[in-house]
C-alpha atoms as a PDB file:
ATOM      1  CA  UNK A   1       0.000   0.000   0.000  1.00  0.00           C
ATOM      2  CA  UNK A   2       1.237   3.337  -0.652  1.00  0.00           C
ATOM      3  CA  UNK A   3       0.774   7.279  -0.326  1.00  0.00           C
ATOM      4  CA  UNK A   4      -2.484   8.418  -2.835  1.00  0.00           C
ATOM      5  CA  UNK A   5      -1.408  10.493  -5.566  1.00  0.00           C
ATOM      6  CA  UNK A   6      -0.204  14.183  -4.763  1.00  0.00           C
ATOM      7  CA  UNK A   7      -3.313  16.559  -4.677  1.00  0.00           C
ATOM      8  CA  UNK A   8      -1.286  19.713  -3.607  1.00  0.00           C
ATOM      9  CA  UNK A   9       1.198  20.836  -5.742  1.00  0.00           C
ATOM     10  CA  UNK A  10       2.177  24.335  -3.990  1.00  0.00           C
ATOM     11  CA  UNK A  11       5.674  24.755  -2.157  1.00  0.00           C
ATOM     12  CA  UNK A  12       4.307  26.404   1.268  1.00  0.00           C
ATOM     13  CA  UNK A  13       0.488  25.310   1.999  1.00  0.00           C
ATOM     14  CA  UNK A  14      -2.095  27.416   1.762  1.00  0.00           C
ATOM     15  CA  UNK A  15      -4.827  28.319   5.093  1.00  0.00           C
ATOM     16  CA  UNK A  16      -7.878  25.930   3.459  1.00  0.00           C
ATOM     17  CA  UNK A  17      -9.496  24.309   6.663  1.00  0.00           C
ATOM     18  CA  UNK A  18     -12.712  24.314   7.501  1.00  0.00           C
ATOM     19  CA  UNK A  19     -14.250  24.793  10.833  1.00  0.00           C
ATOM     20  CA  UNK A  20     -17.694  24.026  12.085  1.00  0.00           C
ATOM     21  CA  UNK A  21     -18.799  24.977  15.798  1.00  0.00           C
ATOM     22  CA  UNK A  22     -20.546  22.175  17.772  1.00  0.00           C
ATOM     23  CA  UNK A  23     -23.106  24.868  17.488  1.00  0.00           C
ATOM     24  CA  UNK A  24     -24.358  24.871  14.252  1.00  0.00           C
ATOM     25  CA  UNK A  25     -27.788  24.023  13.618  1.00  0.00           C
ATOM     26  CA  UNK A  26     -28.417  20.956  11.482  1.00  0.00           C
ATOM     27  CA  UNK A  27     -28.975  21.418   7.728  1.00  0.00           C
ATOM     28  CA  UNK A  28     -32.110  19.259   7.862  1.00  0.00           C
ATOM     29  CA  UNK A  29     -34.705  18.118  10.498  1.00  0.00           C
ATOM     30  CA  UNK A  30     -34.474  19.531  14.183  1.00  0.00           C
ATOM     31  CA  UNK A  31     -31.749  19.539  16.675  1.00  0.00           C
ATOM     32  CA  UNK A  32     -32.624  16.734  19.385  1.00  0.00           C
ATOM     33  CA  UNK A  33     -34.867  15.002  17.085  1.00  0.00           C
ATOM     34  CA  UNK A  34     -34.347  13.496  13.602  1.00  0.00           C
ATOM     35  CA  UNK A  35     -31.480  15.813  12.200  1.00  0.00           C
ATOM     36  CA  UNK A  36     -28.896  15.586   9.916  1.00  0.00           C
ATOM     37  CA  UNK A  37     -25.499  17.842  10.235  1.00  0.00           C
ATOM     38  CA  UNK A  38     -23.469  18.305   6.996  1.00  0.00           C
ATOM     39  CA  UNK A  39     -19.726  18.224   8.753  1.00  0.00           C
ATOM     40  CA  UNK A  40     -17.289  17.767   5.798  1.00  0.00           C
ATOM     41  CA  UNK A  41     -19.290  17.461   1.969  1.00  0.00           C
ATOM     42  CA  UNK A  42     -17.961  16.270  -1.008  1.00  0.00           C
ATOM     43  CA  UNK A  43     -17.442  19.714  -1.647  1.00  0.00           C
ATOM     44  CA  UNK A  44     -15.491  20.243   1.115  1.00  0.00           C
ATOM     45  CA  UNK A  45     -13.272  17.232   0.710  1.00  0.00           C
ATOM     46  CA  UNK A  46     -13.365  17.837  -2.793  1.00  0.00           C
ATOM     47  CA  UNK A  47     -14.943  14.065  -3.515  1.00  0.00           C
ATOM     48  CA  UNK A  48     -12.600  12.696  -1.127  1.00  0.00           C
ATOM     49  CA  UNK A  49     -15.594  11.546   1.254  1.00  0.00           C
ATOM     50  CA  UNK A  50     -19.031  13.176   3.038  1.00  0.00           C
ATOM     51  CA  UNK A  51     -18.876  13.187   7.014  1.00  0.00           C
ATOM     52  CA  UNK A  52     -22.556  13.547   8.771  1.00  0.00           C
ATOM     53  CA  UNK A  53     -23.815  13.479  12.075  1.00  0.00           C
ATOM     54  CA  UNK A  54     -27.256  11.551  12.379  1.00  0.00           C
ATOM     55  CA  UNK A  55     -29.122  12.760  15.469  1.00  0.00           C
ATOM     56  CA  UNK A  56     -32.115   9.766  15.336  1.00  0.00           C
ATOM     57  CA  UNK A  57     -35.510  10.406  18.023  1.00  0.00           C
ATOM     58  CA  UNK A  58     -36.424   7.097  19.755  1.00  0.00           C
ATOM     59  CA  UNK A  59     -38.276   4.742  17.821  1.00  0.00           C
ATOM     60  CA  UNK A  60     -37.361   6.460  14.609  1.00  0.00           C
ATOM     61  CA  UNK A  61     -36.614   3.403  12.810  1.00  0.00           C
ATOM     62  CA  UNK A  62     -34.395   3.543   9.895  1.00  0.00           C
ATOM     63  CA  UNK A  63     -33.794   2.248   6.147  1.00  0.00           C
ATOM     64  CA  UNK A  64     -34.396  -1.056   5.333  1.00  0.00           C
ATOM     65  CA  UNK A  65     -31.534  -3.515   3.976  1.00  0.00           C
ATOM     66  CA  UNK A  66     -29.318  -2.077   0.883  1.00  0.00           C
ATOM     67  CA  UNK A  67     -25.887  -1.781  -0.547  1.00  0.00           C
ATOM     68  CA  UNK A  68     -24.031   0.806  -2.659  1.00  0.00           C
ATOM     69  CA  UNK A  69     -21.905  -0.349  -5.995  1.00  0.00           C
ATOM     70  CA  UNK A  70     -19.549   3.447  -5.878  1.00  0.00           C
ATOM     71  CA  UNK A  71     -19.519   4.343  -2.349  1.00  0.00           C
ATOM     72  CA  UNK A  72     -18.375   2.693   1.459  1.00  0.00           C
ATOM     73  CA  UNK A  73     -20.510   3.908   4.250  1.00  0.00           C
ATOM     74  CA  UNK A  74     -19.120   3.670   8.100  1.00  0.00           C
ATOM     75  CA  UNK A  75     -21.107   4.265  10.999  1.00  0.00           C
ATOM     76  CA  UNK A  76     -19.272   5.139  14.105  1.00  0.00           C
ATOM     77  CA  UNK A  77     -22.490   5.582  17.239  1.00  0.00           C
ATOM     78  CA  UNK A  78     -21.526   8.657  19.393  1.00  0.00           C
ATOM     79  CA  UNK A  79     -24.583   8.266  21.672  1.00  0.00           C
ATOM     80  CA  UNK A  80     -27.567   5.815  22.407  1.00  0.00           C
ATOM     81  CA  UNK A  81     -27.963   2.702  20.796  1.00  0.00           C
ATOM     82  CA  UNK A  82     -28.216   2.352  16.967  1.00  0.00           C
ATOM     83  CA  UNK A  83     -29.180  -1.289  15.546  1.00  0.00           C
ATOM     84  CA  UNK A  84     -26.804  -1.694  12.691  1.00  0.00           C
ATOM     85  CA  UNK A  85     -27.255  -4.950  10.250  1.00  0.00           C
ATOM     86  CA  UNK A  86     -23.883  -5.950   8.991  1.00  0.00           C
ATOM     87  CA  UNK A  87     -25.392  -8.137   5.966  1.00  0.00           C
ATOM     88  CA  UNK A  88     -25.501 -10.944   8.018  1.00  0.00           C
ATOM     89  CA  UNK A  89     -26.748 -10.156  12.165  1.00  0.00           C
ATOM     90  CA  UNK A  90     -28.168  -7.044  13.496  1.00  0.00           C
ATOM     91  CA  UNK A  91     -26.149  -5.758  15.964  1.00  0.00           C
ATOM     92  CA  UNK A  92     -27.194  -3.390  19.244  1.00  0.00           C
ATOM     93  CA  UNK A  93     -24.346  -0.438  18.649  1.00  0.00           C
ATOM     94  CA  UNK A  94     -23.216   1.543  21.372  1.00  0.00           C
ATOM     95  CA  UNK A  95     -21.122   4.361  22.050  1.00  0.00           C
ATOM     96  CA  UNK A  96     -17.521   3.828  20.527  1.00  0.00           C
ATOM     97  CA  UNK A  97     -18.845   0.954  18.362  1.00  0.00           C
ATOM     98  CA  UNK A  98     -18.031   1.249  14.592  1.00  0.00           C
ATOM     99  CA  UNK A  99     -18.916  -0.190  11.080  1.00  0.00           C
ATOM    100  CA  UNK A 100     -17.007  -0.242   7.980  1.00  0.00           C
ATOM    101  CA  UNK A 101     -19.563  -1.841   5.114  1.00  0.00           C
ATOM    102  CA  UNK A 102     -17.424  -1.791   1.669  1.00  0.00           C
ATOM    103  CA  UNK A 103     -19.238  -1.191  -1.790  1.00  0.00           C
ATOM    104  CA  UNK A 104     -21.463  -3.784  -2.092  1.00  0.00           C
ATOM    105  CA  UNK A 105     -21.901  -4.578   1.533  1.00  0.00           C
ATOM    106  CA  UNK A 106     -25.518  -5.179   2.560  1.00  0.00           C
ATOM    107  CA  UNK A 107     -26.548  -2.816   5.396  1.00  0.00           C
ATOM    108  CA  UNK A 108     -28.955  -1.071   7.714  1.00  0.00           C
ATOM    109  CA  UNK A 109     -29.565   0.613  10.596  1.00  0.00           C
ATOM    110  CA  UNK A 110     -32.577   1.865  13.047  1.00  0.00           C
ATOM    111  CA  UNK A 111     -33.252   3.184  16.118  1.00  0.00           C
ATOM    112  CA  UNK A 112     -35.561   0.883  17.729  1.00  0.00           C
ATOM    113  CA  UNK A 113     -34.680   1.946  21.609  1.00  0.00           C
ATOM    114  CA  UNK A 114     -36.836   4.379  23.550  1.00  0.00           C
ATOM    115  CA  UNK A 115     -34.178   7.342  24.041  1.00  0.00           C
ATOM    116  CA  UNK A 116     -32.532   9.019  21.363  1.00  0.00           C
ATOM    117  CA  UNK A 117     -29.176   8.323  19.115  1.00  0.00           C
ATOM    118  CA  UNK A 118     -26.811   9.939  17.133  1.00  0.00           C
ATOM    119  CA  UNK A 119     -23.960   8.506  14.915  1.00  0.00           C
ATOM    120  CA  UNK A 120     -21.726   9.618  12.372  1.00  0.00           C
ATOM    121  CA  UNK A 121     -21.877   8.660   8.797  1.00  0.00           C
ATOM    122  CA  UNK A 122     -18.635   8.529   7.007  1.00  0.00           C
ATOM    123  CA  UNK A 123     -19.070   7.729   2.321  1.00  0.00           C
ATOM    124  CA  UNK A 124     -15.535   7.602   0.371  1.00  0.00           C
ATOM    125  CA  UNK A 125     -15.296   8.310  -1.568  1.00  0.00           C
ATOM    126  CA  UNK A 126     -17.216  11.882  -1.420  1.00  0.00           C
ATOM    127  CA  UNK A 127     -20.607  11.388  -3.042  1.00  0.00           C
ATOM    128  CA  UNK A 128     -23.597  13.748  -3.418  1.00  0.00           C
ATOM    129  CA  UNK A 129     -25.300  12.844  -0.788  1.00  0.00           C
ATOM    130  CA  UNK A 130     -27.063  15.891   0.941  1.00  0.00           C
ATOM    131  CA  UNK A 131     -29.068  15.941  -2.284  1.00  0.00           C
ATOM    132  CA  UNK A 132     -30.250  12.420  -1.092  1.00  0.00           C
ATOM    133  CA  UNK A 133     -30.896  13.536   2.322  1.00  0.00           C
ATOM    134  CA  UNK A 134     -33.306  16.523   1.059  1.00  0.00           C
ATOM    135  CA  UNK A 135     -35.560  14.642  -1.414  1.00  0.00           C
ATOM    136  CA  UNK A 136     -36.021  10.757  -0.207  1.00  0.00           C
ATOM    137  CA  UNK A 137     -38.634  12.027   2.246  1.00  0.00           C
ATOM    138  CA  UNK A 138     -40.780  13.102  -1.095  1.00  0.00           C
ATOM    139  CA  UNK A 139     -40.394   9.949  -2.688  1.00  0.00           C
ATOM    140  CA  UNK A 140     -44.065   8.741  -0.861  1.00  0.00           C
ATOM    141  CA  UNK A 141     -46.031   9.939  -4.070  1.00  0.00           C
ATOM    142  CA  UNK A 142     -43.097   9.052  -6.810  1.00  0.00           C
ATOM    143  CA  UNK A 143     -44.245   5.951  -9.018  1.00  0.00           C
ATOM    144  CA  UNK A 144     -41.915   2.967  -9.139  1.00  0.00           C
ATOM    145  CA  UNK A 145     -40.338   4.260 -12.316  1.00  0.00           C
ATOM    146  CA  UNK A 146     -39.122   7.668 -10.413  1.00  0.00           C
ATOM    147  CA  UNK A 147     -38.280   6.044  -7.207  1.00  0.00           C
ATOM    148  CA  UNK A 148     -36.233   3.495  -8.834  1.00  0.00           C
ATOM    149  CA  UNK A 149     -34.180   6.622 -10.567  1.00  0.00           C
ATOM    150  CA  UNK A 150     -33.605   8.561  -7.762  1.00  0.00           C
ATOM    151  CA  UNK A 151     -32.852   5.368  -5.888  1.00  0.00           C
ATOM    152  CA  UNK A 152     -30.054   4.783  -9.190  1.00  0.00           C
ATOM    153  CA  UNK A 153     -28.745   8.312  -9.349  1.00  0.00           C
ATOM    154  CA  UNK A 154     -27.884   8.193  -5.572  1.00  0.00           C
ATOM    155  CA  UNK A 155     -26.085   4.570  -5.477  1.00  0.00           C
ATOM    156  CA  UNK A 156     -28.493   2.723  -2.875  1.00  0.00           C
ATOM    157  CA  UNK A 157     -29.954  -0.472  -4.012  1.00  0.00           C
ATOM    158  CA  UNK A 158     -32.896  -1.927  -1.135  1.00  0.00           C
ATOM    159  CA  UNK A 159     -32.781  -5.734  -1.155  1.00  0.00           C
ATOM    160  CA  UNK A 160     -35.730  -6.200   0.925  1.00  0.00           C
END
């Protein structure tokens, strides 16, 4: 294994980071309840990976079973517990516990407990994915035909 190829090509670095305050309110859905936080885009990373913290209410259930062809997806749970299916068991997730599912790993999670969770999502590589975020909710009126597009253009492919 070695180095990626060199991205940077000036002599004395440049000031580039970002910064986000804990603060910030989520870019969809309500702090404290279902909310999603858009820490590092694609954008950001330049399409080197998307970073987002999933704040989950109790009982708020979760996508059913599915795998991507183009992009990984981690889970690492920062608080509560998150059920996470690894293709083969469902697994209660705690604090501290993490997931790597590589393309074409089935997966899902849900928050099935009666207090609240919130996890981190990690895609690589960087993927549009806060487009997915805003629109599956108005999929409930799309015919099969639509849904099945959206579902194509975004790399997530439900088994069950």
């Amino acid at each position: 294994m070695s180095y990626p190829e060199q991205v940077y090509r000036g002599e004395n670095g440049e000031i580039s980071a970002s910064f986000r305050a804990e603060s910030t309110p989520p870019e969809l859905g309500e702090r404290g309840r279902d909310a999603i936080h858009y820490l590092a885009t694609t954008t950001t990373t330049r399409g080197e990976f998307g970073l987002y913290r999933v704040e989950m209410r109790a009982k708020a259930g979760g996508p059913r079973t599915h795998f991507h062809k183009r992009i990984s997806e981690s889970f690492y749970i920062l608080d509560g517990t998150v059920r996470l299916f690894d293709g083969a068991d469902w697994i209660d997730a705690h604090k501290g516990d993490f997931l790597h599912v590589p393309q074409g790993g089935l997966h899902a999670f849900r928050n099935d407990s009666d207090a609240p969770a919130e996890m981190l999502l990690l895609f690589t590589p960087g993927a549009p994915r806060e487009e997915y975020f805003e629109q599956v909710s108005q999929l409930a009126d799309a015919t099969d035909e639509e849904r099945a597009k959206f579902f194509d253009k975004h790399d997530s492919y439900f088994v069950d």
